[in-house]
N, C-alpha and C. Protein backbone atom coordinates (compact mmCIF):
# COMPACT_ATOMS: atom_id res chain seq x y z
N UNK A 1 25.02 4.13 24.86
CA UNK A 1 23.72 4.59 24.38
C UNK A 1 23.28 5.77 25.24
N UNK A 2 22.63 6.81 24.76
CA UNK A 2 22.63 7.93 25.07
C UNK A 2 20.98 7.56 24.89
N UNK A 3 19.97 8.50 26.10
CA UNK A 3 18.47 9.03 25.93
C UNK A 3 18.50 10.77 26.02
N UNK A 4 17.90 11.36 24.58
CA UNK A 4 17.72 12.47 24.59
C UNK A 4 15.91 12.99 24.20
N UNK A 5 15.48 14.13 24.66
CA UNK A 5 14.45 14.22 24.42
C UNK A 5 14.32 14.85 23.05
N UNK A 6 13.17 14.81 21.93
CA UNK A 6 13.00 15.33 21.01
C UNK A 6 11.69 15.74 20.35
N UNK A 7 11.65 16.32 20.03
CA UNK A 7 10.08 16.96 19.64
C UNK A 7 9.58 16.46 17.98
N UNK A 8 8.77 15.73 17.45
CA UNK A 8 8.37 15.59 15.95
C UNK A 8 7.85 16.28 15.56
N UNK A 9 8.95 17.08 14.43
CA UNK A 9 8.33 18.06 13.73
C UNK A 9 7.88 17.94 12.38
N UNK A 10 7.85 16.76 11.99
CA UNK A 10 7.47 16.56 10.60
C UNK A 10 7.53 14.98 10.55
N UNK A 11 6.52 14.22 9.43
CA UNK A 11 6.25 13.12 9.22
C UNK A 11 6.03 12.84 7.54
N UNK A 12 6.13 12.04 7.42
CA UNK A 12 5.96 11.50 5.63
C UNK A 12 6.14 9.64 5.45
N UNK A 13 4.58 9.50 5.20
CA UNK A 13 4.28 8.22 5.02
C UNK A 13 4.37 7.92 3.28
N UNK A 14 4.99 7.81 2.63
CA UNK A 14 4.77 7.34 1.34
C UNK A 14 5.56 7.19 0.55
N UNK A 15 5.68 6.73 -0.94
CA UNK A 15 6.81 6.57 -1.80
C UNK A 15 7.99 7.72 -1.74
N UNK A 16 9.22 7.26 -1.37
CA UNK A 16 10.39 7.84 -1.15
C UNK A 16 10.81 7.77 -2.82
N UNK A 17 11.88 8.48 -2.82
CA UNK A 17 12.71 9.00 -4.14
C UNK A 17 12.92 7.54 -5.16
N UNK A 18 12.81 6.50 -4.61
CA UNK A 18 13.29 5.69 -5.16
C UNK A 18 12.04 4.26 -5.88
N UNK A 19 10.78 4.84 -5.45
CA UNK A 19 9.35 4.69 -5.48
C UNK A 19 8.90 3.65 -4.48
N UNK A 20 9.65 3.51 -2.84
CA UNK A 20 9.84 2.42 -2.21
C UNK A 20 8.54 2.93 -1.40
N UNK A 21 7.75 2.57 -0.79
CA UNK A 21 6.74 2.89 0.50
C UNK A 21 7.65 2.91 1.93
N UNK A 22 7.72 4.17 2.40
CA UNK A 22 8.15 4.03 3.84
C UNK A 22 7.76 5.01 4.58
N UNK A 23 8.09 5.31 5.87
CA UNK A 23 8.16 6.57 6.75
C UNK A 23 9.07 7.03 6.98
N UNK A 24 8.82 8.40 7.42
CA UNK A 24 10.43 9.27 7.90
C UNK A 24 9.60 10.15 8.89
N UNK A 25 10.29 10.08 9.93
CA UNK A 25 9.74 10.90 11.36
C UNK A 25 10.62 11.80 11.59
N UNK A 26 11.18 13.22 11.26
CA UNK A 26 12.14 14.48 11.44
C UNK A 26 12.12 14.44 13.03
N UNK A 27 12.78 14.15 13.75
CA UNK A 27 12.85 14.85 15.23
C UNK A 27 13.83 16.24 15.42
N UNK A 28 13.36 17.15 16.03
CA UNK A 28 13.82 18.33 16.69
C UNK A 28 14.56 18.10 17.51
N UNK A 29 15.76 18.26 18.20
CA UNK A 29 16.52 18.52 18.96
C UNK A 29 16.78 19.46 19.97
N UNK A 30 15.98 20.73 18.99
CA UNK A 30 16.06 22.04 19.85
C UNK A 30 17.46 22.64 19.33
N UNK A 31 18.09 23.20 20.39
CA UNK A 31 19.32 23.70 19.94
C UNK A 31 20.69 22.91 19.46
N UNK A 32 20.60 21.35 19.31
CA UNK A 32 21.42 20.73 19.19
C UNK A 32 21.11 20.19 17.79
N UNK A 33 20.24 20.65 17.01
CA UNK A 33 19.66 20.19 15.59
C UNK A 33 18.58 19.52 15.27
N UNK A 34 18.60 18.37 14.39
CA UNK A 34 17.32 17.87 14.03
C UNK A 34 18.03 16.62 13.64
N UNK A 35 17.55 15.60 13.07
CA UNK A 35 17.56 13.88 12.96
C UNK A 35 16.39 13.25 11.96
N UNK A 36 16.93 12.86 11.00
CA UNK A 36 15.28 11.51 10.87
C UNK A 36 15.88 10.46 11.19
N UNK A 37 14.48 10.00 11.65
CA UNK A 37 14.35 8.12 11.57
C UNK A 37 13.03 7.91 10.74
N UNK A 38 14.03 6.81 10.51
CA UNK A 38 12.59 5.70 9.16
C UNK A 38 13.32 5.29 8.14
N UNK A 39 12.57 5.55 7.24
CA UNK A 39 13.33 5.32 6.10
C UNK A 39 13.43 3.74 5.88
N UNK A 40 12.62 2.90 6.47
CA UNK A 40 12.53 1.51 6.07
C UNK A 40 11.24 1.46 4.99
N UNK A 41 12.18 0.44 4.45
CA UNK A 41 10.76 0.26 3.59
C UNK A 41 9.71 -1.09 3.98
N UNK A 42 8.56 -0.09 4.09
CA UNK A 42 7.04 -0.54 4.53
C UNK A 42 6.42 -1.79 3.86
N UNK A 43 7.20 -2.17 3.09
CA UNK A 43 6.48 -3.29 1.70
C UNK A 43 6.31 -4.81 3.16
N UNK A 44 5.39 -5.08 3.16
CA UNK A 44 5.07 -6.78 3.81
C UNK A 44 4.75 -6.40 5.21
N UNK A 45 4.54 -7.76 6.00
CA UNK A 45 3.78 -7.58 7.00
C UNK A 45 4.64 -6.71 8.03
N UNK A 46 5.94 -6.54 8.28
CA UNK A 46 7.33 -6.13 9.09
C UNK A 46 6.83 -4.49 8.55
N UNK A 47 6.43 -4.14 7.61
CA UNK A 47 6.05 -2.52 7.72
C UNK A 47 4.92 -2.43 8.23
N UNK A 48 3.75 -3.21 8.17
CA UNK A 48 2.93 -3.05 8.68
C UNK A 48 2.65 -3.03 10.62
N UNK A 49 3.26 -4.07 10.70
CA UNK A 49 3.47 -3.91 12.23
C UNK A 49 4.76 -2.48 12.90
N UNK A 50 5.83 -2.23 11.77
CA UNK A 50 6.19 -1.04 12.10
C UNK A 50 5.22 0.09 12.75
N UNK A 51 4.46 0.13 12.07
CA UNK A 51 3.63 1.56 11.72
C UNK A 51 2.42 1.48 12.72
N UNK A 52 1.93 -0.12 13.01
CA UNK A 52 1.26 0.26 13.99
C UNK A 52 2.22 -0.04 15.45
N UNK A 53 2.99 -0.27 15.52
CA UNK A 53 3.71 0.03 16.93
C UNK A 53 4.23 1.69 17.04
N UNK A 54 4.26 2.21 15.98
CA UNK A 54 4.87 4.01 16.40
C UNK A 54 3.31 4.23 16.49
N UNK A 55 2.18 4.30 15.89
CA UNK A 55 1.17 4.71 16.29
C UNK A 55 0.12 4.24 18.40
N UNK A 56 0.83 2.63 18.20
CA UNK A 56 0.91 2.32 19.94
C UNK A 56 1.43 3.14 20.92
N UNK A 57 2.61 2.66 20.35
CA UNK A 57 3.93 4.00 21.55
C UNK A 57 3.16 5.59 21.43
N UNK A 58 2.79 6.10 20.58
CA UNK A 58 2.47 7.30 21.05
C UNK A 58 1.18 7.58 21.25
N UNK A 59 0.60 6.39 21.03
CA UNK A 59 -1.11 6.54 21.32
C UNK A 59 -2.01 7.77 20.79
N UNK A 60 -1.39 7.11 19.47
CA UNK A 60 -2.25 8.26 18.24
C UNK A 60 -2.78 7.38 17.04
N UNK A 61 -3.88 7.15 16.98
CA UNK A 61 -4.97 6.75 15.88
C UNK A 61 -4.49 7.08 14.29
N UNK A 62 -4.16 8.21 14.15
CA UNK A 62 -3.61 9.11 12.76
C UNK A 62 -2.23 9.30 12.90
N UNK A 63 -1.08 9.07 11.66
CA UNK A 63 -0.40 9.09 11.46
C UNK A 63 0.25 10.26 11.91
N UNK A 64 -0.88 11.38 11.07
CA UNK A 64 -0.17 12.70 10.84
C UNK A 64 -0.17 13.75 12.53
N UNK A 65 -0.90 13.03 13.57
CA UNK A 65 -0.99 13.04 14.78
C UNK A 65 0.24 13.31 15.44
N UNK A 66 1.03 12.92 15.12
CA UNK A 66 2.46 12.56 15.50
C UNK A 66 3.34 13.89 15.47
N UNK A 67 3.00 14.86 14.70
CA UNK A 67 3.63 16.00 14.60
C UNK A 67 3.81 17.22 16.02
N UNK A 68 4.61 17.36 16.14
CA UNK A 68 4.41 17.82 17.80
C UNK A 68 4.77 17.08 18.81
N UNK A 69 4.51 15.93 18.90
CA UNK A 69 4.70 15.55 20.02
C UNK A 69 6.42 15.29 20.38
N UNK A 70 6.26 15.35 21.76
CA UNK A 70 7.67 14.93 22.73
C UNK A 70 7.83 14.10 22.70
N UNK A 71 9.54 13.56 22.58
CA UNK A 71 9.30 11.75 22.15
C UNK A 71 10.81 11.88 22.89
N UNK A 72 11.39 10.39 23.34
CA UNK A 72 12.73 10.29 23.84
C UNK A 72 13.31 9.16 22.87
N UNK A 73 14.09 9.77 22.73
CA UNK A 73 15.40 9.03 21.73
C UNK A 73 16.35 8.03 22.12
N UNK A 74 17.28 7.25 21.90
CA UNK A 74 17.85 6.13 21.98
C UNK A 74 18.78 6.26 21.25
N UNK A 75 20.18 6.57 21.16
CA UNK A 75 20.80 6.54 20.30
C UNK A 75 22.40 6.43 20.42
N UNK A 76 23.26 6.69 19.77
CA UNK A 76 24.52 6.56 20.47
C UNK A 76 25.09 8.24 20.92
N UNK A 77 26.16 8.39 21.22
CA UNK A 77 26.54 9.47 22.15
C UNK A 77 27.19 10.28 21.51
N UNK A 78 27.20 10.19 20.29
CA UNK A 78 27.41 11.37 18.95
C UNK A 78 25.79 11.83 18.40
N UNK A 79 26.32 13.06 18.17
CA UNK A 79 25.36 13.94 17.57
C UNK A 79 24.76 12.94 16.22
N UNK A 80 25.29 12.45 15.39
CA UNK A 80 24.98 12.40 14.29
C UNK A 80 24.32 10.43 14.60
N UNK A 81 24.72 9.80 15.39
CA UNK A 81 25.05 8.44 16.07
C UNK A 81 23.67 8.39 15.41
N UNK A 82 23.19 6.70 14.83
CA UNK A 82 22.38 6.04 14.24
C UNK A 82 21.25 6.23 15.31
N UNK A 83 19.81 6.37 15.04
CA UNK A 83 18.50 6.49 16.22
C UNK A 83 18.56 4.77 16.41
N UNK A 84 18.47 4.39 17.67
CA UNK A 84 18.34 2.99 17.87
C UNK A 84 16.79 2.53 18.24
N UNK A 85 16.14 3.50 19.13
CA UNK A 85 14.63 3.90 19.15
C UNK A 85 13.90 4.86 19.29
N UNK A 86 13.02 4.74 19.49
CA UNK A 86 12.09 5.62 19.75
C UNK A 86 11.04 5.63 21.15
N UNK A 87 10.69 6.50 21.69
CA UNK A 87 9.49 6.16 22.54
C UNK A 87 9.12 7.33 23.27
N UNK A 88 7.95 7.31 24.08
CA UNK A 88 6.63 7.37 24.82
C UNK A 88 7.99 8.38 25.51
N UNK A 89 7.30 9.65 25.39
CA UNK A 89 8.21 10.52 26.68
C UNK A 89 7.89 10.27 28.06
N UNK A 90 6.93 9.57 28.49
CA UNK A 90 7.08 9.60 30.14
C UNK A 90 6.48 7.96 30.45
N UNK A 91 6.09 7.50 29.48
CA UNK A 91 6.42 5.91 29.31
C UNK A 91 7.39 5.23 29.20
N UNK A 92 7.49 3.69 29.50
CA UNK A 92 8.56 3.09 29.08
C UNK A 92 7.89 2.11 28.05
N UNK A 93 8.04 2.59 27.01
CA UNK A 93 7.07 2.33 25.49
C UNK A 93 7.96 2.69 24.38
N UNK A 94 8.47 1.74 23.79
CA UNK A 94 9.35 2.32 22.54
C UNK A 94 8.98 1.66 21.29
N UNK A 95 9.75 1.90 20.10
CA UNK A 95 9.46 1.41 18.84
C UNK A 95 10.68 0.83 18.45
N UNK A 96 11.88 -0.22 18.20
CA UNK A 96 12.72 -0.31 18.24
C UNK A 96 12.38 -1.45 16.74
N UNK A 97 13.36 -0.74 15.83
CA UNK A 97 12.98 -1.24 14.59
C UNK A 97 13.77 -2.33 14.20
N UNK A 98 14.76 -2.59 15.11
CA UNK A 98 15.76 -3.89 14.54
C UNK A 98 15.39 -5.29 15.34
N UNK A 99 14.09 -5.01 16.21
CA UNK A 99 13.43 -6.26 16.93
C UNK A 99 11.82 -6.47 15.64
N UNK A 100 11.49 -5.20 14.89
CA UNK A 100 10.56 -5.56 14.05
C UNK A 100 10.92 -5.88 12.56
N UNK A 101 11.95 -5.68 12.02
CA UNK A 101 12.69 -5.88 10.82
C UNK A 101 14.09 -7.12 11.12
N UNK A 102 13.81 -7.86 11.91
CA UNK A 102 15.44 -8.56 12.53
C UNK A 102 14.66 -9.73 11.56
N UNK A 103 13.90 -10.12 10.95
CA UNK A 103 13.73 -10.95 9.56
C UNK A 103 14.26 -10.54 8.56
């Protein structure tokens, strides 16, 4: 598992292509590319507590808040490697979605 830093450059809370409710958080890379995570779908209480733990970890009230900020990554040691979490750039505060969806 690899920690890299990444910047959110884009967010989207709502029906995906398939008319499912979810999020997708774009992270920046900088010169090494870009990434989403999300893409779960939000339907029952497991989206709901999703959404307010990424709004905890980054200690933002508003969703759309989120854009900009510095965030550290979790992931494996390929470029393309699955996001395992998310979190708090100078916290140890993450969002780790397979401890809130492991129902």
């Amino acid at each position: 598992m690899k920690i890299v830093n990444a910047t959110i450059k884009d967010v989207l809370l709502g029906f995906e292509d398939h008319g499912i409710f979810a999020c997708s958080i774009m992270l920046d890379y900088g010169d090494s590319g870009s990434q989403d995570f999300g893409n779960y779908s939000l339907e029952g209480e497991n989206g709901i507590e999703f959404l307010k733990r990424i709004l905890t970890v980054f200690e933002v009230g508003d969703f759309k808040k989120l854009e900009g900020l510095n965030v550290r990554v979790k992931r494996g040691d390929n470029y393309n490697s699955l996001i395992e979490q998310i979190g708090h750039i100078t916290k140890d505060n993450w969002v780790d979605p397979k401890e809130i969806f492991k129902n």
